[in-house]
Structure formats: C-alpha cells, structure tokens
PDB file of N, CA and C in Angstrom:
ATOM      1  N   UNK A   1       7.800 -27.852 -60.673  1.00  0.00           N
ATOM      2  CA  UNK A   1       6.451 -27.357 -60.810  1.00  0.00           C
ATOM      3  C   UNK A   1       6.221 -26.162 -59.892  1.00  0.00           C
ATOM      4  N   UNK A   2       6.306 -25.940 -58.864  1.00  0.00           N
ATOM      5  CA  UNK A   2       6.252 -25.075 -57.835  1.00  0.00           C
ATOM      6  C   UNK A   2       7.239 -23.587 -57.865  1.00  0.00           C
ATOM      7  N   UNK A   3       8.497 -24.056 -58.965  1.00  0.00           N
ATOM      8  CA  UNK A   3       9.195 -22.955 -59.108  1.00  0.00           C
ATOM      9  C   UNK A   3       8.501 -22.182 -60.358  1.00  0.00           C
ATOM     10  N   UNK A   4       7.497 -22.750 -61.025  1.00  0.00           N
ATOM     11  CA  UNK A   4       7.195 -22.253 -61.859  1.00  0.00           C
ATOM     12  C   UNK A   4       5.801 -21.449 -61.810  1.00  0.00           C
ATOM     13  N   UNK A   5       5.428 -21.484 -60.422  1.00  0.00           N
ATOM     14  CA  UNK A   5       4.288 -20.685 -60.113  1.00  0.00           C
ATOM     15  C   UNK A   5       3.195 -21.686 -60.057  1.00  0.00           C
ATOM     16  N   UNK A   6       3.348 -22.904 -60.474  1.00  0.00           N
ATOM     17  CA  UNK A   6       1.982 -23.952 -60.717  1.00  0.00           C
ATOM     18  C   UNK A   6       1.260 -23.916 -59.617  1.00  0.00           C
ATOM     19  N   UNK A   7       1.621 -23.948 -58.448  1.00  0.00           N
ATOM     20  CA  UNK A   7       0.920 -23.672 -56.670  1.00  0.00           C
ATOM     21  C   UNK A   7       0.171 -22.933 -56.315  1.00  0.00           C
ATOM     22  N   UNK A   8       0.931 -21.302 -57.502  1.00  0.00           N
ATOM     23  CA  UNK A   8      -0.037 -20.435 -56.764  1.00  0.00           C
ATOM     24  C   UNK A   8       0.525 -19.631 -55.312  1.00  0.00           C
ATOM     25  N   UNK A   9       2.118 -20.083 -55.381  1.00  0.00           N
ATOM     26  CA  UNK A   9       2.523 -19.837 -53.943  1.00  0.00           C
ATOM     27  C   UNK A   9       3.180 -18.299 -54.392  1.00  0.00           C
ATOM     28  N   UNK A  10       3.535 -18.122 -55.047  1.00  0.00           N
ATOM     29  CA  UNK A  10       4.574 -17.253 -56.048  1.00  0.00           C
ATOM     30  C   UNK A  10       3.482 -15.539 -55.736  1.00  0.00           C
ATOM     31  N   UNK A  11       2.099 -15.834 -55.037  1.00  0.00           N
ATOM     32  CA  UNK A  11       1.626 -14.351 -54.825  1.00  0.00           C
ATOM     33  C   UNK A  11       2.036 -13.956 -53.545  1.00  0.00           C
ATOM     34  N   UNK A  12       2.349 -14.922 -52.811  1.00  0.00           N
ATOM     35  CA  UNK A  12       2.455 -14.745 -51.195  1.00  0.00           C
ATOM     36  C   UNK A  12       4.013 -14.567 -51.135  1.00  0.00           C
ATOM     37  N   UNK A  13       5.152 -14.410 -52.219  1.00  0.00           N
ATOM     38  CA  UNK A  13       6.135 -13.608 -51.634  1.00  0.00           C
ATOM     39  C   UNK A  13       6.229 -11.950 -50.886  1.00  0.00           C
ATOM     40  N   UNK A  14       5.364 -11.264 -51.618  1.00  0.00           N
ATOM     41  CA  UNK A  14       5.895 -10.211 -50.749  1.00  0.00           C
ATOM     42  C   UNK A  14       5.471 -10.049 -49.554  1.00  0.00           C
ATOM     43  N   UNK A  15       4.344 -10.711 -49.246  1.00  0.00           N
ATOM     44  CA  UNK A  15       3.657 -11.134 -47.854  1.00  0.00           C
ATOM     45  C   UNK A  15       4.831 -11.858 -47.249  1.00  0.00           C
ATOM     46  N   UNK A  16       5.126 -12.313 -47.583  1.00  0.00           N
ATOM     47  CA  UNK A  16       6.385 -13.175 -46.771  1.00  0.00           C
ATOM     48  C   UNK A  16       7.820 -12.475 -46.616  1.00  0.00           C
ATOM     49  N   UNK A  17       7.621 -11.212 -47.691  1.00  0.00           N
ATOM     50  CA  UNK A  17       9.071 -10.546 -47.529  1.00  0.00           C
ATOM     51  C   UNK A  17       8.799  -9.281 -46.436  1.00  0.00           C
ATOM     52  N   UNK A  18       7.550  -9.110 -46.174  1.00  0.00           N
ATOM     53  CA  UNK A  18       7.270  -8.309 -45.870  1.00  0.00           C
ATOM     54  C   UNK A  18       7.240  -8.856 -44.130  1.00  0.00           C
ATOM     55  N   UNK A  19       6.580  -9.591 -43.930  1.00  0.00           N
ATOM     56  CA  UNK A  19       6.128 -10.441 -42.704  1.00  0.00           C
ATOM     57  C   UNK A  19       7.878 -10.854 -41.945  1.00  0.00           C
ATOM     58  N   UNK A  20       8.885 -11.038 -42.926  1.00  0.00           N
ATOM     59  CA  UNK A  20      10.252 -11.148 -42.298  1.00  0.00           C
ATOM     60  C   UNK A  20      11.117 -10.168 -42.235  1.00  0.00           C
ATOM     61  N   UNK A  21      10.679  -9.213 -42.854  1.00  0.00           N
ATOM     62  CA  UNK A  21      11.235  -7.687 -42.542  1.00  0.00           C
ATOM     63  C   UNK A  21      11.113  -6.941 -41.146  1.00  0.00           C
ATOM     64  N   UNK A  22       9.555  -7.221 -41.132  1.00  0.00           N
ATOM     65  CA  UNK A  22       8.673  -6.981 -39.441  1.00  0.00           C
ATOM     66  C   UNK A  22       9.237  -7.551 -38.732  1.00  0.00           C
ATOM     67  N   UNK A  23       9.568  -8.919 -38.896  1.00  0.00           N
ATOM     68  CA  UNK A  23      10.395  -9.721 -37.606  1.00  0.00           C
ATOM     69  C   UNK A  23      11.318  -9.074 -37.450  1.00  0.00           C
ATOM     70  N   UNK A  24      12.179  -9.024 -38.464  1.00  0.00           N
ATOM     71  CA  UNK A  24      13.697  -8.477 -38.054  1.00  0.00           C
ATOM     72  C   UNK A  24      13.456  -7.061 -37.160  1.00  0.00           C
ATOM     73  N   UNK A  25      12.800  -6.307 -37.575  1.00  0.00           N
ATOM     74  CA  UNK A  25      12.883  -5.061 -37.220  1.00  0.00           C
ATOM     75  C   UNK A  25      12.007  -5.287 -35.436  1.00  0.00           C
ATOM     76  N   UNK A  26      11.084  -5.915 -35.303  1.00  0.00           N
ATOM     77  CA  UNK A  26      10.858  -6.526 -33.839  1.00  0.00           C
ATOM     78  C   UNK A  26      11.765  -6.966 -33.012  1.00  0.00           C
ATOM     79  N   UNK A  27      12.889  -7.908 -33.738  1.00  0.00           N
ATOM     80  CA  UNK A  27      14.127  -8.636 -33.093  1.00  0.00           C
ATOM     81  C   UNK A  27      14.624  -7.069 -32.807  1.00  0.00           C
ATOM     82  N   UNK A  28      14.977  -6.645 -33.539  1.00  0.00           N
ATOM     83  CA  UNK A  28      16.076  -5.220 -33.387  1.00  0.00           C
ATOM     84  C   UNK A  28      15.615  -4.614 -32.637  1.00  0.00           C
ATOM     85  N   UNK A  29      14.685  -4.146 -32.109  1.00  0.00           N
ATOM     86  CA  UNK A  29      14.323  -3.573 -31.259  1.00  0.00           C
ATOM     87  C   UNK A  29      13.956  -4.151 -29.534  1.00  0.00           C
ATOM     88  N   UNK A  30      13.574  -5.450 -29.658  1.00  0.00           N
ATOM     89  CA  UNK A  30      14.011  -5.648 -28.418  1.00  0.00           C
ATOM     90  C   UNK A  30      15.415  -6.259 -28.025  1.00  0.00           C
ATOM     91  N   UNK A  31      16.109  -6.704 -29.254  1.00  0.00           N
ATOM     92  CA  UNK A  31      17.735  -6.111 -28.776  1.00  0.00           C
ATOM     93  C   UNK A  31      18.075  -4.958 -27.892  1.00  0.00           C
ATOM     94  N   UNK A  32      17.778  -4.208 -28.449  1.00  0.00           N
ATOM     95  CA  UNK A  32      17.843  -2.714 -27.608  1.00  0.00           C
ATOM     96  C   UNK A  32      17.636  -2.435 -26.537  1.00  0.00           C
ATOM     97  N   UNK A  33      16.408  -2.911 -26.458  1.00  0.00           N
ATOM     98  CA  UNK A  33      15.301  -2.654 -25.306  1.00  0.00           C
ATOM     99  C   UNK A  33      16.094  -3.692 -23.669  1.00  0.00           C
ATOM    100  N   UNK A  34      16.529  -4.268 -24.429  1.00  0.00           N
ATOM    101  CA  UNK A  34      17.187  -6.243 -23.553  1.00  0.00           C
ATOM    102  C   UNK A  34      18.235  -5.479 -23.032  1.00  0.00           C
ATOM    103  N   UNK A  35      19.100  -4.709 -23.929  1.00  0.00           N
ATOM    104  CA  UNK A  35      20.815  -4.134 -23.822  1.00  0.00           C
ATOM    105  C   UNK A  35      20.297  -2.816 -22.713  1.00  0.00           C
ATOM    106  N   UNK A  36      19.869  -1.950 -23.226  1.00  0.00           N
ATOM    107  CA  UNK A  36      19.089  -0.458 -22.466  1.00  0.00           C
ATOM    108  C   UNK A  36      18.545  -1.169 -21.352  1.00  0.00           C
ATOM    109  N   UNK A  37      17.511  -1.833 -20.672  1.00  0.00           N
ATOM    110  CA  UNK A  37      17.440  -1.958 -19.725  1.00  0.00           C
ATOM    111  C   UNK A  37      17.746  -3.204 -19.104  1.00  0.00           C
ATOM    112  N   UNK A  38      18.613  -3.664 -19.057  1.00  0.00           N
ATOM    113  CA  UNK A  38      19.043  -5.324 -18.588  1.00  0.00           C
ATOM    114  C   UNK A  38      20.226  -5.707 -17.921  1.00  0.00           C
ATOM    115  N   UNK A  39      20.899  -5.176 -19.687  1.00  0.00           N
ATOM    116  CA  UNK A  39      22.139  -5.965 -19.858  1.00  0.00           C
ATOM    117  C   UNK A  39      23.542  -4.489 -19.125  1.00  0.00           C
ATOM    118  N   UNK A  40      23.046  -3.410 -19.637  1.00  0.00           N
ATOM    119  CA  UNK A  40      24.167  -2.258 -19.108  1.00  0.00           C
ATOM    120  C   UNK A  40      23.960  -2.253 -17.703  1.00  0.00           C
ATOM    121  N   UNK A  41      24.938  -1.995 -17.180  1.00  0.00           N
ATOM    122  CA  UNK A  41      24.682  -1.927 -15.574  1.00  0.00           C
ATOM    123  C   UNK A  41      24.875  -3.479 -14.771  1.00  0.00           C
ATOM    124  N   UNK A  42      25.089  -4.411 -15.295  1.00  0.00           N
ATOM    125  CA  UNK A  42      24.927  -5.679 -14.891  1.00  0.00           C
ATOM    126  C   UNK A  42      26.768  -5.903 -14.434  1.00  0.00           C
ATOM    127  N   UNK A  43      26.542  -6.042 -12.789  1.00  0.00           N
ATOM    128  CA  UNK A  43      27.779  -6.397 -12.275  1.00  0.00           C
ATOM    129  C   UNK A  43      27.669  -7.497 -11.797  1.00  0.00           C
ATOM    130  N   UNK A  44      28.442  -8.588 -11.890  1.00  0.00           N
ATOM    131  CA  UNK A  44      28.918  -9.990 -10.882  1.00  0.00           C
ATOM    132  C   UNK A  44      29.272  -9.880  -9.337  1.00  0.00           C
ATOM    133  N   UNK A  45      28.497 -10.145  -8.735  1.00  0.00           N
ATOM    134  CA  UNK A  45      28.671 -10.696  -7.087  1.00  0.00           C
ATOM    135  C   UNK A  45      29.791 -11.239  -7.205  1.00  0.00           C
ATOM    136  N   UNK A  46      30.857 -11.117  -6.713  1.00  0.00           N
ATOM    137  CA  UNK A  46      31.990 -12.270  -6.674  1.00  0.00           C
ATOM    138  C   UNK A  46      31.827 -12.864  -5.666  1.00  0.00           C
ATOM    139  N   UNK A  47      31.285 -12.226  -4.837  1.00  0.00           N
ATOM    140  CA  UNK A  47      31.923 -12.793  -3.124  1.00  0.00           C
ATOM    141  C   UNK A  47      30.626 -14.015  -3.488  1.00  0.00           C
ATOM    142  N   UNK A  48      29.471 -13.401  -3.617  1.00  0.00           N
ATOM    143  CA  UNK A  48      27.897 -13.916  -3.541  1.00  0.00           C
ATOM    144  C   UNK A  48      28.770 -15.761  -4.962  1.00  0.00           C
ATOM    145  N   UNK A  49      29.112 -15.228  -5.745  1.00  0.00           N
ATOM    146  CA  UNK A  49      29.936 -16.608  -6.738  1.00  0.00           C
ATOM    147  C   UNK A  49      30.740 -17.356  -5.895  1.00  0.00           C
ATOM    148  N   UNK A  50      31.595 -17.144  -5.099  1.00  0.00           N
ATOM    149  CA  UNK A  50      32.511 -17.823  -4.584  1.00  0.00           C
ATOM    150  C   UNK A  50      31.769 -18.702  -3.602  1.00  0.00           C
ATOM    151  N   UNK A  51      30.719 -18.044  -2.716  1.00  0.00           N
ATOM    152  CA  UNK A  51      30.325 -18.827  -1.699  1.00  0.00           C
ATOM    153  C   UNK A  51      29.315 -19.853  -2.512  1.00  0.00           C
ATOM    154  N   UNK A  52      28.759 -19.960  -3.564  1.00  0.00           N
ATOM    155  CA  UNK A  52      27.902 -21.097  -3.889  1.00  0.00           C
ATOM    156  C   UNK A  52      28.684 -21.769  -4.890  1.00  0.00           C
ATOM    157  N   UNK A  53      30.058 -21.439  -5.233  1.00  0.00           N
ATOM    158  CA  UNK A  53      30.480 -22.098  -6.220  1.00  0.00           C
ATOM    159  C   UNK A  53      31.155 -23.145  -4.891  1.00  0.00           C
ATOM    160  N   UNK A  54      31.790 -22.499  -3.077  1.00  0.00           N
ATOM    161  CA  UNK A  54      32.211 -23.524  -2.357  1.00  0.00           C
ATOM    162  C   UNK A  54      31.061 -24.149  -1.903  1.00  0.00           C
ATOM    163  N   UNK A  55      29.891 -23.809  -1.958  1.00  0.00           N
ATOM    164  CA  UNK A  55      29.227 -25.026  -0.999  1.00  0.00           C
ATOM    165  C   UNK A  55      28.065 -26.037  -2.660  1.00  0.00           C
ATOM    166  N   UNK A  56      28.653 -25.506  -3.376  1.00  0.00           N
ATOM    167  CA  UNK A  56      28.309 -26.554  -4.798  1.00  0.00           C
ATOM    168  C   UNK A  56      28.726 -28.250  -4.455  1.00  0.00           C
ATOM    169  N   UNK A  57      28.037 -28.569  -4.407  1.00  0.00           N
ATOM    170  CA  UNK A  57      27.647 -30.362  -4.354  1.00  0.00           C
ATOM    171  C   UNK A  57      28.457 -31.462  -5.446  1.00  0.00           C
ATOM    172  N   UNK A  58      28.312 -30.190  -6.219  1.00  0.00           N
ATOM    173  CA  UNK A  58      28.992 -31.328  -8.033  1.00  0.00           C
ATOM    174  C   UNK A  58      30.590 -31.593  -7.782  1.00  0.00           C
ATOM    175  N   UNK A  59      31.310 -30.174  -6.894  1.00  0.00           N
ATOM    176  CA  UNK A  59      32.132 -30.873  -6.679  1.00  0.00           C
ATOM    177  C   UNK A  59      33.077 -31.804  -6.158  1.00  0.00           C
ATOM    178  N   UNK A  60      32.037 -32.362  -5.708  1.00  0.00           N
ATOM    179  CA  UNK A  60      32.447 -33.748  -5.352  1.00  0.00           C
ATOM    180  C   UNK A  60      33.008 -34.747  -5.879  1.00  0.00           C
ATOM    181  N   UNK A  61      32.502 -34.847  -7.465  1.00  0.00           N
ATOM    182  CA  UNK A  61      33.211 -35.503  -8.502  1.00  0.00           C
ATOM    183  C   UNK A  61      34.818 -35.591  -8.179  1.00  0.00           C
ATOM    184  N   UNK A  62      35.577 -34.282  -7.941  1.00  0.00           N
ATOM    185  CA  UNK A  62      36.919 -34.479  -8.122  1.00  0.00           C
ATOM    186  C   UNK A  62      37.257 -35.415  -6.689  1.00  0.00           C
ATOM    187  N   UNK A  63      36.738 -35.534  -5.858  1.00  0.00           N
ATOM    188  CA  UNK A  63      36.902 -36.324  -4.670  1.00  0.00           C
ATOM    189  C   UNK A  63      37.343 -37.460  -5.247  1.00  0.00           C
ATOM    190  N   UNK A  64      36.559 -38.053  -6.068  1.00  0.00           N
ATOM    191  CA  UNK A  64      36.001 -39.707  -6.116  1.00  0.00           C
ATOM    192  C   UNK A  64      37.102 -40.883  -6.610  1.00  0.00           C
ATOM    193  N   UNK A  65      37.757 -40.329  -7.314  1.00  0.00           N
ATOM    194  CA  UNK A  65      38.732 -40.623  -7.768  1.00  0.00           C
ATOM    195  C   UNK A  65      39.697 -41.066  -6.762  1.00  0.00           C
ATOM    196  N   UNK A  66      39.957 -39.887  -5.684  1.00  0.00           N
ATOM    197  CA  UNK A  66      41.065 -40.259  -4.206  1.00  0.00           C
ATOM    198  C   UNK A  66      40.133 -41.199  -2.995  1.00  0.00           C
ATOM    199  N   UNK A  67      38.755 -40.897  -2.724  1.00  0.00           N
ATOM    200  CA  UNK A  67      38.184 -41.650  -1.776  1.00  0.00           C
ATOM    201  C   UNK A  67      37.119 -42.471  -1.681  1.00  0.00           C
ATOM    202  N   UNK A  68      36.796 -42.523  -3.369  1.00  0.00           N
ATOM    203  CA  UNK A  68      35.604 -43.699  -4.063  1.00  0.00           C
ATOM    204  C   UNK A  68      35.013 -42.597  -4.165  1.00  0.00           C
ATOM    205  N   UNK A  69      34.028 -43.494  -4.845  1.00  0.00           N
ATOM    206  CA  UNK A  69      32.314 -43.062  -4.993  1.00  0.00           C
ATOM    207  C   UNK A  69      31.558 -42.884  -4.038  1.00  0.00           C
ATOM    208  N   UNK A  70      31.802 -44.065  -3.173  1.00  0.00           N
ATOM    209  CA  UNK A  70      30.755 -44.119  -2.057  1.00  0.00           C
ATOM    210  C   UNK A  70      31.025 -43.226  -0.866  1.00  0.00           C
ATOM    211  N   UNK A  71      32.420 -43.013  -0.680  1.00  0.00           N
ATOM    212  CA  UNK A  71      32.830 -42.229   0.419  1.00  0.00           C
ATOM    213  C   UNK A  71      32.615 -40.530  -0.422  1.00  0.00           C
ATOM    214  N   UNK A  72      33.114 -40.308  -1.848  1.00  0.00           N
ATOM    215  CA  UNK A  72      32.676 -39.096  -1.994  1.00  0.00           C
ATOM    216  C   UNK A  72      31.167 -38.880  -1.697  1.00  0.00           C
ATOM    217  N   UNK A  73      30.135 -39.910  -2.502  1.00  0.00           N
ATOM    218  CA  UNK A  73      28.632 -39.746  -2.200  1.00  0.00           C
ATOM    219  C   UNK A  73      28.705 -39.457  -0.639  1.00  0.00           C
ATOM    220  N   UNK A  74      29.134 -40.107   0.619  1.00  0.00           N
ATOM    221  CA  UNK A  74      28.581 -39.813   1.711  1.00  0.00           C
ATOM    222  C   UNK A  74      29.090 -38.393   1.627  1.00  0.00           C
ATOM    223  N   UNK A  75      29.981 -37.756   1.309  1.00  0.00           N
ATOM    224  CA  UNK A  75      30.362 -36.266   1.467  1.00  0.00           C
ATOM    225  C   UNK A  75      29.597 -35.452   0.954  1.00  0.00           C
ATOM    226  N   UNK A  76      28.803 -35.690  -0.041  1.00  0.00           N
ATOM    227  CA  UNK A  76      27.737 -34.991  -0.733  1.00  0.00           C
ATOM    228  C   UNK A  76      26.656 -35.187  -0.131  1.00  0.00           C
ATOM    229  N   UNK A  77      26.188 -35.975   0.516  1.00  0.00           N
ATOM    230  CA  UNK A  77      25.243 -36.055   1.403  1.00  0.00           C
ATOM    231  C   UNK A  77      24.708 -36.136   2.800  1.00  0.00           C
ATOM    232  N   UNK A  78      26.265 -36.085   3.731  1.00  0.00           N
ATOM    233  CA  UNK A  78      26.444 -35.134   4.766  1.00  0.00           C
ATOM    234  C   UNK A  78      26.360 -34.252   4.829  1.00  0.00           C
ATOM    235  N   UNK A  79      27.064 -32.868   3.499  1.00  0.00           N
ATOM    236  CA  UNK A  79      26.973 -31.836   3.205  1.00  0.00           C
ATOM    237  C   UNK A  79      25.833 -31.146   3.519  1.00  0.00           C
ATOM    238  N   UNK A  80      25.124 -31.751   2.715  1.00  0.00           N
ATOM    239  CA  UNK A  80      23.706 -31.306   2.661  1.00  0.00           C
ATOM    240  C   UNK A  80      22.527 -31.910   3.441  1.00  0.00           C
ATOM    241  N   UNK A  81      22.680 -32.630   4.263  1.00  0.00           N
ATOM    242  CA  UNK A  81      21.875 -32.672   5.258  1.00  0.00           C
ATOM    243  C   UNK A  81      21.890 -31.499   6.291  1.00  0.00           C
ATOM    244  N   UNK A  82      23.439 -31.313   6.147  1.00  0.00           N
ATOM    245  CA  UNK A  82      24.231 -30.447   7.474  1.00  0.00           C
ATOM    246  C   UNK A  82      24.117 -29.067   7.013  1.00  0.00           C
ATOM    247  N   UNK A  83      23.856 -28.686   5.692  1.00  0.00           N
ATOM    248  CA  UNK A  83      24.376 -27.287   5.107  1.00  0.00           C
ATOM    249  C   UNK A  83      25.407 -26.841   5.215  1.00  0.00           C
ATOM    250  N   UNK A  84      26.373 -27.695   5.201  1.00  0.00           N
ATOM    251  CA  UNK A  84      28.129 -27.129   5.296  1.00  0.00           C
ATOM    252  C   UNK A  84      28.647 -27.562   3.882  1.00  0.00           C
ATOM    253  N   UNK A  85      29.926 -27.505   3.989  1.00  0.00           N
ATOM    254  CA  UNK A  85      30.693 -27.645   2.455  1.00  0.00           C
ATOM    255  C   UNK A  85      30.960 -28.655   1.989  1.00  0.00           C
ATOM    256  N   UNK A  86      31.714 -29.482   1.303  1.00  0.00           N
ATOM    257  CA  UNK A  86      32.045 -30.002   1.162  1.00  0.00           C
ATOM    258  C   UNK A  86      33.198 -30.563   1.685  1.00  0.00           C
ATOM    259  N   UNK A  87      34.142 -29.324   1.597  1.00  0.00           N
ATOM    260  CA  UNK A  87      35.303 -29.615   2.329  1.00  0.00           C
ATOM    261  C   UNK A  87      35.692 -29.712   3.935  1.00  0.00           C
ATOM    262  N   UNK A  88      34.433 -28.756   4.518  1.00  0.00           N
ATOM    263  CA  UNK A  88      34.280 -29.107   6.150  1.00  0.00           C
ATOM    264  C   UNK A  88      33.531 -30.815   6.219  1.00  0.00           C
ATOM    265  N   UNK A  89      32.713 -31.383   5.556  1.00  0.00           N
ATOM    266  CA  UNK A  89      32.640 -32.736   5.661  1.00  0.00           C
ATOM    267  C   UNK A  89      33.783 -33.576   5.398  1.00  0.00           C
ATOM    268  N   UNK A  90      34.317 -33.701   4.067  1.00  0.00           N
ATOM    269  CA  UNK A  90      35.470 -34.503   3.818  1.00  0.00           C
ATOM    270  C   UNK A  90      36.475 -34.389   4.916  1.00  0.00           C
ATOM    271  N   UNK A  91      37.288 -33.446   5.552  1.00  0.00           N
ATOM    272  CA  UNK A  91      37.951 -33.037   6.678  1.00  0.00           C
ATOM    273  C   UNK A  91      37.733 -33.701   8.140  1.00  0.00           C
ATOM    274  N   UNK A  92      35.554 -33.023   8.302  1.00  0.00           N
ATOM    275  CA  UNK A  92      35.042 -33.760   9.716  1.00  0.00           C
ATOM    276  C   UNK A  92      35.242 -35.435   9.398  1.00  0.00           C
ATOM    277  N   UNK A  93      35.232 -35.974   8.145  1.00  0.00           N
ATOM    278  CA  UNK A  93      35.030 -37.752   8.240  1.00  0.00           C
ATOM    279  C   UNK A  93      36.386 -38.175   7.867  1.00  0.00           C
ATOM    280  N   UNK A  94      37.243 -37.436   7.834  1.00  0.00           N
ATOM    281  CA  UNK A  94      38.640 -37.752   7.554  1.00  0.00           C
ATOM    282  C   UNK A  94      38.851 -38.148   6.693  1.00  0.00           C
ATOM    283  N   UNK A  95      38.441 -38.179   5.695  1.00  0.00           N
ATOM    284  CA  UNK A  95      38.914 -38.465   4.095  1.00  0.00           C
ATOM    285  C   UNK A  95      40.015 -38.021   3.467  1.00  0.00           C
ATOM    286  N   UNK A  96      40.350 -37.138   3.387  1.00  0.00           N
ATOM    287  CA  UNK A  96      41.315 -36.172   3.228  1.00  0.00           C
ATOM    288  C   UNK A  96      41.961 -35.071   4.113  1.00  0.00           C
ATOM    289  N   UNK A  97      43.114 -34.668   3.460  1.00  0.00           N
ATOM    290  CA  UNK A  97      43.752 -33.188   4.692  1.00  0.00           C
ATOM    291  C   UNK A  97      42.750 -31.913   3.886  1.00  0.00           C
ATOM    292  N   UNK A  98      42.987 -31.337   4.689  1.00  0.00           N
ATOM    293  CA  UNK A  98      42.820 -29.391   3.527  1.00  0.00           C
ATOM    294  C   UNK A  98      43.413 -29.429   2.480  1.00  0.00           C
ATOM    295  N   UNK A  99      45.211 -29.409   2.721  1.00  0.00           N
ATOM    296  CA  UNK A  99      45.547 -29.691   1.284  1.00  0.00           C
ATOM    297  C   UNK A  99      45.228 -30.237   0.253  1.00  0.00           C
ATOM    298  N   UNK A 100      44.671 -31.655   0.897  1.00  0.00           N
ATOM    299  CA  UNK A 100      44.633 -32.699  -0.370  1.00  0.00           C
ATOM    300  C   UNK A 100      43.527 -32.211  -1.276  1.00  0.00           C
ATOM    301  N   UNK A 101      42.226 -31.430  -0.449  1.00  0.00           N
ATOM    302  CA  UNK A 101      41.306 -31.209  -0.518  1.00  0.00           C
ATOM    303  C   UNK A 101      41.247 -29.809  -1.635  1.00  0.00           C
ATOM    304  N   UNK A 102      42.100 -29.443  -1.438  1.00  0.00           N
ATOM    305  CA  UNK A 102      42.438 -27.807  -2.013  1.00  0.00           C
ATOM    306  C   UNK A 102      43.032 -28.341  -3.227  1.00  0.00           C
ATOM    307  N   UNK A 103      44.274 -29.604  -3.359  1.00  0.00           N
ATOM    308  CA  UNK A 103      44.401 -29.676  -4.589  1.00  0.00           C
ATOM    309  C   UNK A 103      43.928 -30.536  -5.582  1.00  0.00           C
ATOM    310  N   UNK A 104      42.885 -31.139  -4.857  1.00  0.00           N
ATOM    311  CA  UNK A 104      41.535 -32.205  -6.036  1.00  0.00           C
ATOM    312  C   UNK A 104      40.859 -31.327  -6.457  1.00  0.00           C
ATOM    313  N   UNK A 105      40.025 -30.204  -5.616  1.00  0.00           N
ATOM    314  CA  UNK A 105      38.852 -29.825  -5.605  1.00  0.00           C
ATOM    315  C   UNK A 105      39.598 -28.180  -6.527  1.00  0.00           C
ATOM    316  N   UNK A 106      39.671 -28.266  -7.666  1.00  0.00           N
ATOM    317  CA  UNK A 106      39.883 -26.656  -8.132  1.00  0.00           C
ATOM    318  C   UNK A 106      39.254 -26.577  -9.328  1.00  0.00           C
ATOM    319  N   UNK A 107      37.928 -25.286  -8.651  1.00  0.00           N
ATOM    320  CA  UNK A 107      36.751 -25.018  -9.456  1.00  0.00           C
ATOM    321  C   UNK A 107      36.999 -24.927 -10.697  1.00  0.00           C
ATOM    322  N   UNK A 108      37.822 -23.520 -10.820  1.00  0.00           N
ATOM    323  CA  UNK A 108      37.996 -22.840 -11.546  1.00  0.00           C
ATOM    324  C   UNK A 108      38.865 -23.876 -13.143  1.00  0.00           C
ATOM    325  N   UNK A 109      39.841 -24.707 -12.624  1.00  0.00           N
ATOM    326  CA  UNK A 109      40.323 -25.959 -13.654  1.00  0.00           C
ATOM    327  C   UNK A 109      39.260 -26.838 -14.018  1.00  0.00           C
ATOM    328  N   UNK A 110      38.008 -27.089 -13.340  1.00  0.00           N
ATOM    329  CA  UNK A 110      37.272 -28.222 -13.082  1.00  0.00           C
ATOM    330  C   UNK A 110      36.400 -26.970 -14.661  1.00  0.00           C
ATOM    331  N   UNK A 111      36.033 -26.110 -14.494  1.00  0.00           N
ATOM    332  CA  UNK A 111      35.217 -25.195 -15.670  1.00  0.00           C
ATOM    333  C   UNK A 111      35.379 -24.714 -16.849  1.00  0.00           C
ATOM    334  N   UNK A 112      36.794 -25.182 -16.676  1.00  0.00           N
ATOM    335  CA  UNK A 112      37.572 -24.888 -18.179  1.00  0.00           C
ATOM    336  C   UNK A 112      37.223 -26.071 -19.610  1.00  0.00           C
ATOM    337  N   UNK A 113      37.051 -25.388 -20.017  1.00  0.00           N
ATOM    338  CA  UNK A 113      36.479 -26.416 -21.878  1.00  0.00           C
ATOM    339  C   UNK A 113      37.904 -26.937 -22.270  1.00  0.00           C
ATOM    340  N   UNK A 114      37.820 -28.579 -22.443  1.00  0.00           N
ATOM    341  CA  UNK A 114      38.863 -29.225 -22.538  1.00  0.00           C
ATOM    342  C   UNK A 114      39.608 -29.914 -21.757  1.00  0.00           C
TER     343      UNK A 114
END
C-alpha cells in the first residue's frame, strides 16, 4: 500500500532527497574544515606517551599471574598513593627483580589485537 503512494508519503521524496544531499555536502565540508585545521600538523609526544604509558596502573594485570591478585592489587595501590610506577613499587615490596618485571610487563605486546 505505501509503495503505491496510498500514504501520501511519495510527495516528500524530493524533500528528502534534497534534505540528504545538504547533509552530505555539510559532512564534506566539515571533513575539511576537521583535516585543515586539526588533523594536519598533529605530532605524537613520544617521550610525553612513554611516561604515562610507564606510570599506567592497568598494567598491573600482567603482574598477577607471577604474584596474585592481591599482591599485584597492593602494587596498584601503593603506586598510586605514592605517585611512582609500578615497577618502582613491585621492586620497593620485593615481588619481583627488574628483569622479571621488564619481561611480564611489555606494553607494547600487552596492545597488540590478538
């Protein structure tokens, strides 16, 4: 019934072709506008990444596995009482060496899909 015009809806296509044409051409343009002033010019801090990706809390997860839950949780929450790392806590409470610590804790494997 409705494909056959019975609705009455069948006048409001070009209003509607028209009304999604405008969008698009709105989208397209603040594409532009987003890329031109935003997106060109946009460099990564590495150093500014590295230091919050080491004093990041989550990774603690890879701890838990070698020194529990509960002993990783206290490392996550020494951490951050103290504002130090992770790995200067695990170390100060003896949980682990550096090494061990260096080879649980790797960000960059821990971010990978899969």
């Amino acid at each position: 019934a409705g494909s056959q015009g019975h609705f009455e809806l069948n006048v409001y296509k070009p209003l509607l072709a028209y009304s999604m044409l405008q969008s698009v051409r709105l989208m397209t343009d603040v594409s532009r506008s987003f890329t031109e002033h935003c997106v060109i010019g946009i460099r990564a801090d590495e150093k500014r990444i590295d230091e919050l990706m080491q004093r990041s809390l989550m990774l603690v997860t890879a701890l838990a596995p070698k020194i529990g839950y509960d002993n990783a949780a206290k490392v996550a929450k020494t951490a951050h009482a103290n504002g130090t790392t992770l790995k200067e806590e695990a170390l100060r409470l003896g949980f682990v060496t550096a090494d061990e610590f260096d080879k649980l804790v790797q960000p960059a494997e821990m971010t990978q899909p899969g």
